[in-house]
N, C-alpha and C. Protein backbone atom coordinates (compact mmCIF):
# COMPACT_ATOMS: atom_id res chain seq x y z
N UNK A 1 25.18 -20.56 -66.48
CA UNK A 1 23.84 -21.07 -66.41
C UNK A 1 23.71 -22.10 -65.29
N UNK A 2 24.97 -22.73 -64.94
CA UNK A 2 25.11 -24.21 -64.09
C UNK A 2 24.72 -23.16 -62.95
N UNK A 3 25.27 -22.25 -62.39
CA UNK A 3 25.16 -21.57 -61.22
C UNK A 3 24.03 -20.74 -61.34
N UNK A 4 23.36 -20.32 -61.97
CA UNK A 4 21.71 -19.73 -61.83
C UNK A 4 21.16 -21.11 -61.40
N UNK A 5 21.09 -22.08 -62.20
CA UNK A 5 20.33 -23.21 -61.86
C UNK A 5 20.88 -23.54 -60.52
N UNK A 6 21.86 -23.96 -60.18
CA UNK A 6 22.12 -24.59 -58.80
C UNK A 6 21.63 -23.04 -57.55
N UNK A 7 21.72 -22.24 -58.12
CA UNK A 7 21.59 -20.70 -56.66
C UNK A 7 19.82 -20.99 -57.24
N UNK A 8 19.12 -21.28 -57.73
CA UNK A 8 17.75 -21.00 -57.73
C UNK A 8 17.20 -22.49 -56.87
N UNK A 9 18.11 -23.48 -57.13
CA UNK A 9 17.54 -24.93 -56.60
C UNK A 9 18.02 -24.81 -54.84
N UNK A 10 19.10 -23.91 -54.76
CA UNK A 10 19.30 -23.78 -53.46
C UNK A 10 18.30 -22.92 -52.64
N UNK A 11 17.38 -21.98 -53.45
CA UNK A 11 16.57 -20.51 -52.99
C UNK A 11 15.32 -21.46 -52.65
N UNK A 12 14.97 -22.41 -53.50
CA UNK A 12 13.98 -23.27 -53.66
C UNK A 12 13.74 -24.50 -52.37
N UNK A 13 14.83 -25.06 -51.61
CA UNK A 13 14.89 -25.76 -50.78
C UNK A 13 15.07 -25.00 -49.60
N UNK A 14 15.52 -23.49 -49.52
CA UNK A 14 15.71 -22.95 -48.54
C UNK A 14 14.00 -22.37 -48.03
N UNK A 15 13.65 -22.08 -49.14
CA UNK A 15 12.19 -21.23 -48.77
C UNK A 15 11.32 -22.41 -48.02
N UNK A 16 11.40 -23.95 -48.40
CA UNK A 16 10.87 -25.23 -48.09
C UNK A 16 11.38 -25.48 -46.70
N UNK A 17 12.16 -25.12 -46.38
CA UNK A 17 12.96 -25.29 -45.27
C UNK A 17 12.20 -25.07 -43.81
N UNK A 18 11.50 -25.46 -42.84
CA UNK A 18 11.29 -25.16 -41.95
C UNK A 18 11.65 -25.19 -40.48
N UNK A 19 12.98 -26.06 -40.40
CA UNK A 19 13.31 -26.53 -39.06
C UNK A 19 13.62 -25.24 -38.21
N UNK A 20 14.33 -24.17 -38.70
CA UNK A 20 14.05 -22.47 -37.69
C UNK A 20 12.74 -22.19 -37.45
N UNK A 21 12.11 -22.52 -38.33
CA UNK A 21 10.72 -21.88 -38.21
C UNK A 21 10.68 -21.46 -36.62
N UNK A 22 10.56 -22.35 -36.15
CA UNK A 22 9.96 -22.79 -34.56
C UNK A 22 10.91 -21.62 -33.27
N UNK A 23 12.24 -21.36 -33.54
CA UNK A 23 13.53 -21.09 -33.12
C UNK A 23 13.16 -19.33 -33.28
N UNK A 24 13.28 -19.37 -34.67
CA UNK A 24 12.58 -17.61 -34.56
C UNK A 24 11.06 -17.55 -33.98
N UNK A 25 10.10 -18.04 -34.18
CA UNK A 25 9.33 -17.81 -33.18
C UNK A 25 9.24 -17.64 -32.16
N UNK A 26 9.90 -18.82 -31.35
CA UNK A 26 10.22 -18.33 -29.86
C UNK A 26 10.87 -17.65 -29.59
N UNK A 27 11.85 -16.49 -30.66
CA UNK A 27 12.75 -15.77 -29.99
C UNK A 27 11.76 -14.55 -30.39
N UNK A 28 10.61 -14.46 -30.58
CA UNK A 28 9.83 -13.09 -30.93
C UNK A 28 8.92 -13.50 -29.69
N UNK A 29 8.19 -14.50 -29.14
CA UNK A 29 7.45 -14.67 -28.05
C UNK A 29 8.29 -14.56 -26.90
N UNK A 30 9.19 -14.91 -26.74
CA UNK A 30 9.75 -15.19 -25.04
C UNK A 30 9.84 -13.59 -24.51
N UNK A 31 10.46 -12.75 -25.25
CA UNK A 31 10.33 -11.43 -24.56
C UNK A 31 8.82 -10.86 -23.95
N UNK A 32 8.06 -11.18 -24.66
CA UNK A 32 6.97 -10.68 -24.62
C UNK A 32 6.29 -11.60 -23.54
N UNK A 33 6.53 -12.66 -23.61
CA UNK A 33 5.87 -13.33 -22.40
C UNK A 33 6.72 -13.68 -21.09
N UNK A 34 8.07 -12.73 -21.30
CA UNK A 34 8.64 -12.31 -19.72
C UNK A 34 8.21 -11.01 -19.24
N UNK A 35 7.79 -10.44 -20.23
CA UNK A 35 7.12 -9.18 -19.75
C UNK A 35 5.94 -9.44 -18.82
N UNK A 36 5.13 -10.15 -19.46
CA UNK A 36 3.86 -10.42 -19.15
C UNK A 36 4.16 -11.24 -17.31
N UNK A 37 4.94 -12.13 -17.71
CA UNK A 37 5.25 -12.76 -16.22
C UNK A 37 5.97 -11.91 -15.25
N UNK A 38 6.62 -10.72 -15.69
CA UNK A 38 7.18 -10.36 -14.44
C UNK A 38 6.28 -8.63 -14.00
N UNK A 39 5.37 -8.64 -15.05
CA UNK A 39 4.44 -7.34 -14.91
C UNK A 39 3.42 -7.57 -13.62
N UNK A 40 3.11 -9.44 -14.26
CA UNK A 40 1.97 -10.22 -13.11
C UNK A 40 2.51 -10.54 -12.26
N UNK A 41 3.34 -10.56 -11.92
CA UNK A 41 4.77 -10.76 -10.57
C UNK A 41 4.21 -9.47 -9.72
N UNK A 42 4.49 -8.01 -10.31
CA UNK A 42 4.66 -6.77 -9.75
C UNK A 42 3.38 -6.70 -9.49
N UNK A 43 2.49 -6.81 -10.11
CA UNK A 43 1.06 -6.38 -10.30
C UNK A 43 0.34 -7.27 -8.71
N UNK A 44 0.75 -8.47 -8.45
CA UNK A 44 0.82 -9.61 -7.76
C UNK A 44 0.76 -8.75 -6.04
N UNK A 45 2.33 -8.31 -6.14
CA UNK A 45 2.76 -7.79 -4.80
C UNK A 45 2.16 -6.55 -4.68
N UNK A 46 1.67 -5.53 -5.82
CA UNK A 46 1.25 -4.65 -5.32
C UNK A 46 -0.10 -4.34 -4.83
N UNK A 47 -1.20 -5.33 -5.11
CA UNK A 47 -2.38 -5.97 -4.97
C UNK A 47 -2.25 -6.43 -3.60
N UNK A 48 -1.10 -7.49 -3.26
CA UNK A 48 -0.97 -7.82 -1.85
C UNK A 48 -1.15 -7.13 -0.87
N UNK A 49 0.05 -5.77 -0.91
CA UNK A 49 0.44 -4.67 -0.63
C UNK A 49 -0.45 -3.96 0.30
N UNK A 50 -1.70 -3.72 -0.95
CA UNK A 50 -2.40 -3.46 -0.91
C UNK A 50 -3.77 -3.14 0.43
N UNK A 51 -3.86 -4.16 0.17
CA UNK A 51 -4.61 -5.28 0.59
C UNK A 51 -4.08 -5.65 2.23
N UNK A 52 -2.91 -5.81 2.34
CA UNK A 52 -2.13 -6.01 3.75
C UNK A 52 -2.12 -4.28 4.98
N UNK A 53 -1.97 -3.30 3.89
CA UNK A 53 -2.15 -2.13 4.03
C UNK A 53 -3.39 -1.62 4.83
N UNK A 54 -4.28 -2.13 4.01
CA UNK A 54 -5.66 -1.80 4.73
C UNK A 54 -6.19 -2.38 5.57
N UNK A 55 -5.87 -4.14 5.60
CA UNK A 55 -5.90 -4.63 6.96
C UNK A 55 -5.72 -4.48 8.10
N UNK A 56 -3.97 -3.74 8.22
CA UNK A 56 -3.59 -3.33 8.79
C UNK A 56 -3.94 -1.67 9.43
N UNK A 57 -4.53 -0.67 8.51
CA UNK A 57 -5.17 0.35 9.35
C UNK A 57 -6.20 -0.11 9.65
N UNK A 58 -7.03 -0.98 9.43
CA UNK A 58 -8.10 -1.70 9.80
C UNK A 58 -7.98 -2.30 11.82
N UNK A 59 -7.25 -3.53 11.78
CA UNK A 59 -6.77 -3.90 12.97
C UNK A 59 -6.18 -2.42 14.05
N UNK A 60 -5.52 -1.61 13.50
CA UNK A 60 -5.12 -0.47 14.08
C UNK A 60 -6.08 0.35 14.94
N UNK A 61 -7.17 0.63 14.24
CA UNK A 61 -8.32 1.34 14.32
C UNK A 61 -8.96 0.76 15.22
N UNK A 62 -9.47 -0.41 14.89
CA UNK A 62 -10.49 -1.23 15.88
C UNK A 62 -9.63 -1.43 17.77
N UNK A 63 -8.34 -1.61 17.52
CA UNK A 63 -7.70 -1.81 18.55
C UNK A 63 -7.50 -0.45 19.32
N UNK A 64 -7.46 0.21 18.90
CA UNK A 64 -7.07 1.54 19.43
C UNK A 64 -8.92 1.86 19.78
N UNK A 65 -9.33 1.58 19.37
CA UNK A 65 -10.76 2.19 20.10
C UNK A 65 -11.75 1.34 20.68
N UNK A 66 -10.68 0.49 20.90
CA UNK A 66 -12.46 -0.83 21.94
C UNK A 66 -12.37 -0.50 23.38
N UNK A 67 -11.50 0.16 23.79
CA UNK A 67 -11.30 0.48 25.55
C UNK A 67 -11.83 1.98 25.47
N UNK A 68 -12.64 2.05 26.69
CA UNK A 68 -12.66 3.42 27.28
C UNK A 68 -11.83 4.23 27.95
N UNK A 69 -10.43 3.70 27.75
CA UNK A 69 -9.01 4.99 27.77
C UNK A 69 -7.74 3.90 27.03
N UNK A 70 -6.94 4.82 26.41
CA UNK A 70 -6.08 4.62 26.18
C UNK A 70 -4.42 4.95 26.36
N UNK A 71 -3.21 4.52 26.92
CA UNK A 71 -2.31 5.06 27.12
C UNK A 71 -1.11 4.61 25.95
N UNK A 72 0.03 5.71 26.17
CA UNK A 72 1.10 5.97 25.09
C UNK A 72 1.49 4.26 24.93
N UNK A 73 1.92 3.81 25.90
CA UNK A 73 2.39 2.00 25.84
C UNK A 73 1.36 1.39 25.64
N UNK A 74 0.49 1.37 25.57
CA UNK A 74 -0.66 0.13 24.80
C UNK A 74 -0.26 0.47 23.60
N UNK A 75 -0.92 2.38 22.99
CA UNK A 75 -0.59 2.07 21.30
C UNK A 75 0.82 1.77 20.50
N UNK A 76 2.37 1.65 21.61
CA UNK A 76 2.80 1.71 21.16
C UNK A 76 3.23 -0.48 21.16
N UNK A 77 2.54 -0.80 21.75
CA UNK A 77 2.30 -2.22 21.66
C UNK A 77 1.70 -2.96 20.47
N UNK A 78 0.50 -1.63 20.30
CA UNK A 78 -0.52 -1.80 18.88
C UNK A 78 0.76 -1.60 18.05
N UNK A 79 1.45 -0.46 17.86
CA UNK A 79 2.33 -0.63 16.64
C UNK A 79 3.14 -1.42 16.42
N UNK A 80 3.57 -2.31 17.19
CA UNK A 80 4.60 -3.34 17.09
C UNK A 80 3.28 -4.53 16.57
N UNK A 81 2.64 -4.96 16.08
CA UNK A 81 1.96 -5.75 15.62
C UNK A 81 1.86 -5.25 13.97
N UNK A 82 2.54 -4.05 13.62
CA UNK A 82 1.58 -3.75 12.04
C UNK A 82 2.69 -4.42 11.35
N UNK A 83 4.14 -4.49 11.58
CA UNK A 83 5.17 -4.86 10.67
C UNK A 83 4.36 -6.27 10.98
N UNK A 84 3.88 -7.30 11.56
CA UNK A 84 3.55 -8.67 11.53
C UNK A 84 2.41 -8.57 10.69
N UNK A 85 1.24 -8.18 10.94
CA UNK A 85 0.20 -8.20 9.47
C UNK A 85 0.94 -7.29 7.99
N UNK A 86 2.09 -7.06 7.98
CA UNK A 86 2.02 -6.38 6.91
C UNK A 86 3.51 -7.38 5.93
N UNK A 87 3.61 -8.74 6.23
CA UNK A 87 4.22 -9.36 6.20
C UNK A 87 4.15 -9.84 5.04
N UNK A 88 4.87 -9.90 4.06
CA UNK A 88 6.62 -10.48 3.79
C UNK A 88 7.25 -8.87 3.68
N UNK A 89 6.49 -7.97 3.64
CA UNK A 89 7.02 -6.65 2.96
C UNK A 89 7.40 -5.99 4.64
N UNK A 90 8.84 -5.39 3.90
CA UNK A 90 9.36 -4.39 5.30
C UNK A 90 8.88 -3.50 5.92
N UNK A 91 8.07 -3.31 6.96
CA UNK A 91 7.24 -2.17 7.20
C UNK A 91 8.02 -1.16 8.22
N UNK A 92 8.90 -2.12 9.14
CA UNK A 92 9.76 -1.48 9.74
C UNK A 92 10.84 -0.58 9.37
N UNK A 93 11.57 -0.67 8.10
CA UNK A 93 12.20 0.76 7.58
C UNK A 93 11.28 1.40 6.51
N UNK A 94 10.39 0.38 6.12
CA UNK A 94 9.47 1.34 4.97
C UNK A 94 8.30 2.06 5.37
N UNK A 95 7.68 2.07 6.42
CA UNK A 95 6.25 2.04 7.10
C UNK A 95 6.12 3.17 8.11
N UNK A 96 5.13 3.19 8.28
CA UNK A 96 5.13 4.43 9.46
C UNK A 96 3.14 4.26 9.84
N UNK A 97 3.06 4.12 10.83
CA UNK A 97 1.27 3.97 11.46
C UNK A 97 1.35 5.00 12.52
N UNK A 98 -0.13 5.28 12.13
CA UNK A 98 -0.12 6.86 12.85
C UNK A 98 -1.58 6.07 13.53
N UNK A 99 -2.17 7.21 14.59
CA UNK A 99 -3.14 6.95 14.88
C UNK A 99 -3.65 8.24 15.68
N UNK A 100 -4.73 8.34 15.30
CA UNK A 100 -5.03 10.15 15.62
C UNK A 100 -6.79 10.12 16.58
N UNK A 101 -6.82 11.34 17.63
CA UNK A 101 -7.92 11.27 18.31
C UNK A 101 -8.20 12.46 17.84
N UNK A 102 -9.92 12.41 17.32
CA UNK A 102 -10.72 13.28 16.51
C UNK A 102 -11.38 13.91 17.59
N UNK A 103 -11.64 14.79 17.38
CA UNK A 103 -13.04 14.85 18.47
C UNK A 103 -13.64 16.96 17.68
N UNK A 104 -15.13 16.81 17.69
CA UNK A 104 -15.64 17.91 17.34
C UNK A 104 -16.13 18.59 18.90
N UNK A 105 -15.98 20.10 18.30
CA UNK A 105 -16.04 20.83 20.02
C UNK A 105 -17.52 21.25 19.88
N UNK A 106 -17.89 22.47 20.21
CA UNK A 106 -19.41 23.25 20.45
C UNK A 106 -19.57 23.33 18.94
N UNK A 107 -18.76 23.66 18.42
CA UNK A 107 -19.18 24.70 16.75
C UNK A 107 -19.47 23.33 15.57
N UNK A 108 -18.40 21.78 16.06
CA UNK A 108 -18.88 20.90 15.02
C UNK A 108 -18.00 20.63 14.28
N UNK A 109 -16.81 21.79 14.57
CA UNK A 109 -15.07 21.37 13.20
C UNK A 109 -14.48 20.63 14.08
N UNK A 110 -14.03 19.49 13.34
CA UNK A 110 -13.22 18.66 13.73
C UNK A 110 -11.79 18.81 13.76
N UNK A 111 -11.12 18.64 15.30
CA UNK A 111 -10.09 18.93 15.53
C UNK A 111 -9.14 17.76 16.22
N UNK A 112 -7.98 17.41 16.25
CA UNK A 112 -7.12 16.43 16.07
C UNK A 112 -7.10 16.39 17.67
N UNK A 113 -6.90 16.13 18.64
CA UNK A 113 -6.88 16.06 20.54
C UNK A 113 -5.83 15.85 20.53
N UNK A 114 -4.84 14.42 19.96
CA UNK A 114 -3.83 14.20 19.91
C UNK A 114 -3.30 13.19 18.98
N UNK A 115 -2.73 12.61 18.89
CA UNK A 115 -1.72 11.94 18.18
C UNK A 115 -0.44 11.19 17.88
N UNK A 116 -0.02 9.80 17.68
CA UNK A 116 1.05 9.00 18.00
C UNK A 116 1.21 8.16 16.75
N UNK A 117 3.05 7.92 16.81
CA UNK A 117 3.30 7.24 15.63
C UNK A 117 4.38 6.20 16.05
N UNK A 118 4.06 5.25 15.24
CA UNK A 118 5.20 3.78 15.41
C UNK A 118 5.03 2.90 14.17
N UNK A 119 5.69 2.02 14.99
CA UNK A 119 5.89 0.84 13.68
C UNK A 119 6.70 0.58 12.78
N UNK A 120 7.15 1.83 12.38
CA UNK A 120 8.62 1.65 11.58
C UNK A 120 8.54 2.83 11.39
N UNK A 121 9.96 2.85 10.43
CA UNK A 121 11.11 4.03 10.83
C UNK A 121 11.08 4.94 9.40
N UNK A 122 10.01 4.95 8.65
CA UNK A 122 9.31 6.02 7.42
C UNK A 122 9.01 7.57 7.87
N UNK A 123 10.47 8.57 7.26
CA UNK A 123 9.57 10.03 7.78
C UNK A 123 8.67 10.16 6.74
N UNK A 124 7.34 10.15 7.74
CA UNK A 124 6.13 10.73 6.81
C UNK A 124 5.62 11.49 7.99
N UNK A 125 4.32 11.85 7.87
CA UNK A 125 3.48 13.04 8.65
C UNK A 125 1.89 12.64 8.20
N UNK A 126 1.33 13.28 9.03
CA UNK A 126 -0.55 12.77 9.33
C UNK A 126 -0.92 13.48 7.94
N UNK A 127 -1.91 13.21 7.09
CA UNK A 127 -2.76 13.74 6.49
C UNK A 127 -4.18 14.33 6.82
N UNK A 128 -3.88 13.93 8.32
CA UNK A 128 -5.41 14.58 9.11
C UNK A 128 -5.07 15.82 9.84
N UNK A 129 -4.02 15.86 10.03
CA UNK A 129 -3.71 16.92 10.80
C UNK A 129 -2.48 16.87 12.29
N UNK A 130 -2.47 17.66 12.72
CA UNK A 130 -1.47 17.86 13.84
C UNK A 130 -2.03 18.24 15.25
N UNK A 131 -1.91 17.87 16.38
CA UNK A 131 -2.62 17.60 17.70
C UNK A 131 -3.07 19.11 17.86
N UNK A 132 -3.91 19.51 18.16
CA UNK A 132 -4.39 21.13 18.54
C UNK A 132 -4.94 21.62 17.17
N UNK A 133 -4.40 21.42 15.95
CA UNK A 133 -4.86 22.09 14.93
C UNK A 133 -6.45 21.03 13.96
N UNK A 134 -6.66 21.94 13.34
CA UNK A 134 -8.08 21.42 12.63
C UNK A 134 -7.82 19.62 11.91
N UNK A 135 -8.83 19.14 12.13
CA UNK A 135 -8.81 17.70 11.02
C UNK A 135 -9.20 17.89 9.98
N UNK A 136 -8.12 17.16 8.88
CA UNK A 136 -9.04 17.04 7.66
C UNK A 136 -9.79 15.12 7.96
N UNK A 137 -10.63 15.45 7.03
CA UNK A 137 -11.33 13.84 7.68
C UNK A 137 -12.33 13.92 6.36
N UNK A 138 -12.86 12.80 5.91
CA UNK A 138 -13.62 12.32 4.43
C UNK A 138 -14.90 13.34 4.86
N UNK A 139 -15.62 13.71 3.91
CA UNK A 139 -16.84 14.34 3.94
C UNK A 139 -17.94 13.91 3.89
N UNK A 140 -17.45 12.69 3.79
CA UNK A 140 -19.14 11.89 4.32
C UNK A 140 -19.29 11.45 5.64
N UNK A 141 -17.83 11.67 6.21
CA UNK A 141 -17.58 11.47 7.44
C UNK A 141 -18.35 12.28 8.38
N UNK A 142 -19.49 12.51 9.03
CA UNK A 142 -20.14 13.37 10.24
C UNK A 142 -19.70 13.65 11.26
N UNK A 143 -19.37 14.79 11.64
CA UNK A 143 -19.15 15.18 13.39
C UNK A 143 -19.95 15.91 14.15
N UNK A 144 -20.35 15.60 14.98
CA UNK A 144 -21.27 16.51 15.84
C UNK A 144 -20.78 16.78 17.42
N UNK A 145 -20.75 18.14 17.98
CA UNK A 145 -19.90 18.14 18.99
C UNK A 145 -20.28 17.32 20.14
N UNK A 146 -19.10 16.65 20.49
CA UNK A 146 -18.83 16.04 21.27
C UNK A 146 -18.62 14.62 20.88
N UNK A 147 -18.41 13.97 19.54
CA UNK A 147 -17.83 13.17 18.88
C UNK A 147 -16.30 12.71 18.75
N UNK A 148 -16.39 12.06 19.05
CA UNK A 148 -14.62 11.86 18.68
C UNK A 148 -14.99 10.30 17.67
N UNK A 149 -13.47 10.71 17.26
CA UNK A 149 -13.30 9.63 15.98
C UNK A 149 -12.08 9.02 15.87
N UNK A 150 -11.76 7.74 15.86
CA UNK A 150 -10.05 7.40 15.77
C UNK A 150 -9.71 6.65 14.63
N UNK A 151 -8.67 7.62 14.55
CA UNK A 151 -8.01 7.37 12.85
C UNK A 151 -6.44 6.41 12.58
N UNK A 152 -6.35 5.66 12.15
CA UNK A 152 -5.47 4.70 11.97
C UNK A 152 -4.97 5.08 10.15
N UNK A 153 -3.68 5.63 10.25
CA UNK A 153 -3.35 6.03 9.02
C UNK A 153 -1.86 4.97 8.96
N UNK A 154 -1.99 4.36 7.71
CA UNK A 154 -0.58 3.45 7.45
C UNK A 154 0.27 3.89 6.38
N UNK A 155 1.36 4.25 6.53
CA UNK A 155 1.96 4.75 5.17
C UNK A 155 3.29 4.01 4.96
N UNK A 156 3.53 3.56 3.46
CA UNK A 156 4.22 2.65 2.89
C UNK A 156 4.74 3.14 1.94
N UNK A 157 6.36 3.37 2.04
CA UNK A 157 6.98 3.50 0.56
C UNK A 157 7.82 2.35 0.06
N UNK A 158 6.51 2.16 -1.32
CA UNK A 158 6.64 0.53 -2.10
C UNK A 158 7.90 1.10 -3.21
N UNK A 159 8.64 -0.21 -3.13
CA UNK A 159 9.74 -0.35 -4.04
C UNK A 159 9.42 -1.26 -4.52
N UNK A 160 9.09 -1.32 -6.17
CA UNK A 160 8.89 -2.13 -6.85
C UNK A 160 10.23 -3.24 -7.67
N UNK A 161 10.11 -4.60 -7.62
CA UNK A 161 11.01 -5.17 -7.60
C UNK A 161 11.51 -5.36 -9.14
N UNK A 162 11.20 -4.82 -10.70
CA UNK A 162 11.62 -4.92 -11.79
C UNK A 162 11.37 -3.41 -12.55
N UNK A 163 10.44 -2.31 -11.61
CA UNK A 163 10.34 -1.36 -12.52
C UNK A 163 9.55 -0.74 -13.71
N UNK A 164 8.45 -2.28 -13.87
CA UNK A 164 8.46 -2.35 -15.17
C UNK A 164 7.30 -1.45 -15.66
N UNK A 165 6.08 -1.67 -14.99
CA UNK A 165 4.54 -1.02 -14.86
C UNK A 165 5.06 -0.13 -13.61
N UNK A 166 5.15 -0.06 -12.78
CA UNK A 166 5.00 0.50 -11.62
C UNK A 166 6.02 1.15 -10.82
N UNK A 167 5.64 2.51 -10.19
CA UNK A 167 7.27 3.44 -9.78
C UNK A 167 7.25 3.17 -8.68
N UNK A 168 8.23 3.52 -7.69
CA UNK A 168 8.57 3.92 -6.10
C UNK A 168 7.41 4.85 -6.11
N UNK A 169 6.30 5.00 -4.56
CA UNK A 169 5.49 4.87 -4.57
C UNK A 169 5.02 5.19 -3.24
N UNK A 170 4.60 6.14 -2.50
CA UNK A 170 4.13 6.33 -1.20
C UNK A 170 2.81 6.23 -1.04
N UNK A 171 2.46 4.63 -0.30
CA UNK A 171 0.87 4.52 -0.39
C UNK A 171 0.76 4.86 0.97
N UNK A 172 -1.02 5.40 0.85
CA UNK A 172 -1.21 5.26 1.94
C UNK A 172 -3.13 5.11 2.15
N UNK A 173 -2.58 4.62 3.53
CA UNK A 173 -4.20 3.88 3.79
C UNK A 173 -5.22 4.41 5.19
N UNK A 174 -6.18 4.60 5.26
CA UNK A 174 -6.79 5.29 6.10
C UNK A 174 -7.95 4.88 6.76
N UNK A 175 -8.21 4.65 7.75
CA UNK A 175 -9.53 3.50 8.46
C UNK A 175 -10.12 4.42 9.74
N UNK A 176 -11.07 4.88 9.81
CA UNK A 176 -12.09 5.72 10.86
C UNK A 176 -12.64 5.04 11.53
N UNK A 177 -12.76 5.10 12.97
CA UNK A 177 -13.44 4.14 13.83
C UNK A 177 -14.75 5.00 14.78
N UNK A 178 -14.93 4.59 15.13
CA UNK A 178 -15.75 5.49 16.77
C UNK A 178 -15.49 4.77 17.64
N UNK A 179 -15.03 5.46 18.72
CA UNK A 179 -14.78 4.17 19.79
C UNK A 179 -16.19 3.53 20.67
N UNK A 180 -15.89 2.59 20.85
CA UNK A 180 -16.97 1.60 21.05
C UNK A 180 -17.05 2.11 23.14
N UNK A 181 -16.12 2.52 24.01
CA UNK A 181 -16.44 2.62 24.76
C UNK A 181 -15.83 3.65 25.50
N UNK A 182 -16.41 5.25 25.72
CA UNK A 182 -16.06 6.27 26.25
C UNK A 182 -15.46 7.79 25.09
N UNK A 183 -14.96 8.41 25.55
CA UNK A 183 -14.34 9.62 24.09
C UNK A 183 -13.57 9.64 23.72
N UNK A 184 -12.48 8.60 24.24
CA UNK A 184 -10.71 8.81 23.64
C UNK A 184 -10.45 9.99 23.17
N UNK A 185 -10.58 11.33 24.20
CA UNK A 185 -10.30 12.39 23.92
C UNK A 185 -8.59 13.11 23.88
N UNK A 186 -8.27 12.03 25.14
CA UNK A 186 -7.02 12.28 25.66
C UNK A 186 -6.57 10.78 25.68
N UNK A 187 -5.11 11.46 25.70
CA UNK A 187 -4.22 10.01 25.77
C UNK A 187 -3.21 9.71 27.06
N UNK A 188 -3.57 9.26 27.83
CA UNK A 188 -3.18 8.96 29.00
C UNK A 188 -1.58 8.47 29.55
C-alpha cells in the first residue's frame, strides 16, 4: 500500500511538473521554423535571380539596338557586362546570352538574319530560332515586312542552395527591342 501511495504521490508531482514544458516545445518548433528560414533563404535568391535575369536581357536588348550597325566585337563587349549585372550568382559557367536579329521579308514571317552568343560558358541554344531559319517570337509581337526586331535571350541554370522547395532549374528570360536607329539586319 506504502508503494501505491508513494508511485501515485510521485505521478501527482510529475503531471505538476513543468520545467520541460518549455524544452519539448522548442524541440517541436525549431524544425519547423528552420524550414521556414531556409525555404525564405531559397525563395529570397530565386526572386533575386530572377529579377537580375531580366534586367539583364533587358540592358542586352536596349544596347544591342541603339546604333544603326552593329559588329561581332561590340556584342561581344555587350556580353562581358551580363556576368556583372547578374551578380553575386555565376553567370559565367552557369549563363549563356544570346542575342538574335529578327527581321520580316515580303510575305511578313519572321525570320532570324543572324545571331551571337557570350557571356558564359552554359550549352544552351536560341528558343527563337537559328540564323536563316524561321523565328519563333510572342504573338502579340507584330511583324510587318521590312521590320526587324532584336532579341536578347538570357539563360541560367539555377542551383538551388538547400533543395528544399525548389529543383536545379533552367531559367530563362527574353526581352524584344526595335532598334531605335536603322535595320540591324546584318551583323558586321
Amino acid at each position: 500500500m506504502r508503494r501505491l501511495r508513494h508511485a501515485l504521490t510521485f505521478a501527482k508531482r510529475f503531471a505538476r511538473d513543468r520545467r520541460g514544458a518549455t524544452l519539448v516545445e522548442f524541440a517541436f518548433v525549431v524544425p519547423v521554423l528552420t524550414f521556414i528560414t531556409l525555404a525564405s533563404i531559397e525563395l529570397g535568391r530565386y526572386a533575386l535571380l530572377n529579377q537580375k535575369l531580366n534586367n539583364a536581357a533587358t540592358s542586352l536588348a536596349e544596347l544591342a539596338a541603339r546604333d544603326g550597325s552593329i559588329t561581332a566585337a561590340q556584342l561581344d563587349s555587350m556580353f562581358a557586362i551580363v556576368p556583372n549585372l547578374t551578380q553575386p550568382y555565376d553567370f559565367s559557367d552557369n549563363g549563356l546570352a544570346i542575342v538574335t536579329s529578327i527581321t520580316a521579308q515580303v510575305d511578313d514571317v519572321p525570320e532570324v538574319a543572324w545571331q551571337r552568343s557570350g557571356g558564359g560558358a552554359l550549352a544552351a541554344t536560341s528558343n527563337i530560332g537559328v540564323p536563316g531559319g524561321s523565328a519563333t517570337i510572342p504573338a502579340d509581337l507584330p511583324t510587318r515586312a521590312g521590320d526587324t526586331i532584336i532579341a536578347a535571350e538570357i539563360v541560367f541554370e539555377f542551383h538551388p542552395l538547400f533543395n528544399i522547395l525548389l529543383s536545379q532549374q533552367t531559367m530563362r528570360k527574353a526581352t524584344y527591342v526595335r532598334p531605335r536607329l536603322g535595320t540591324l539586319d546584318t551583323l558586321e
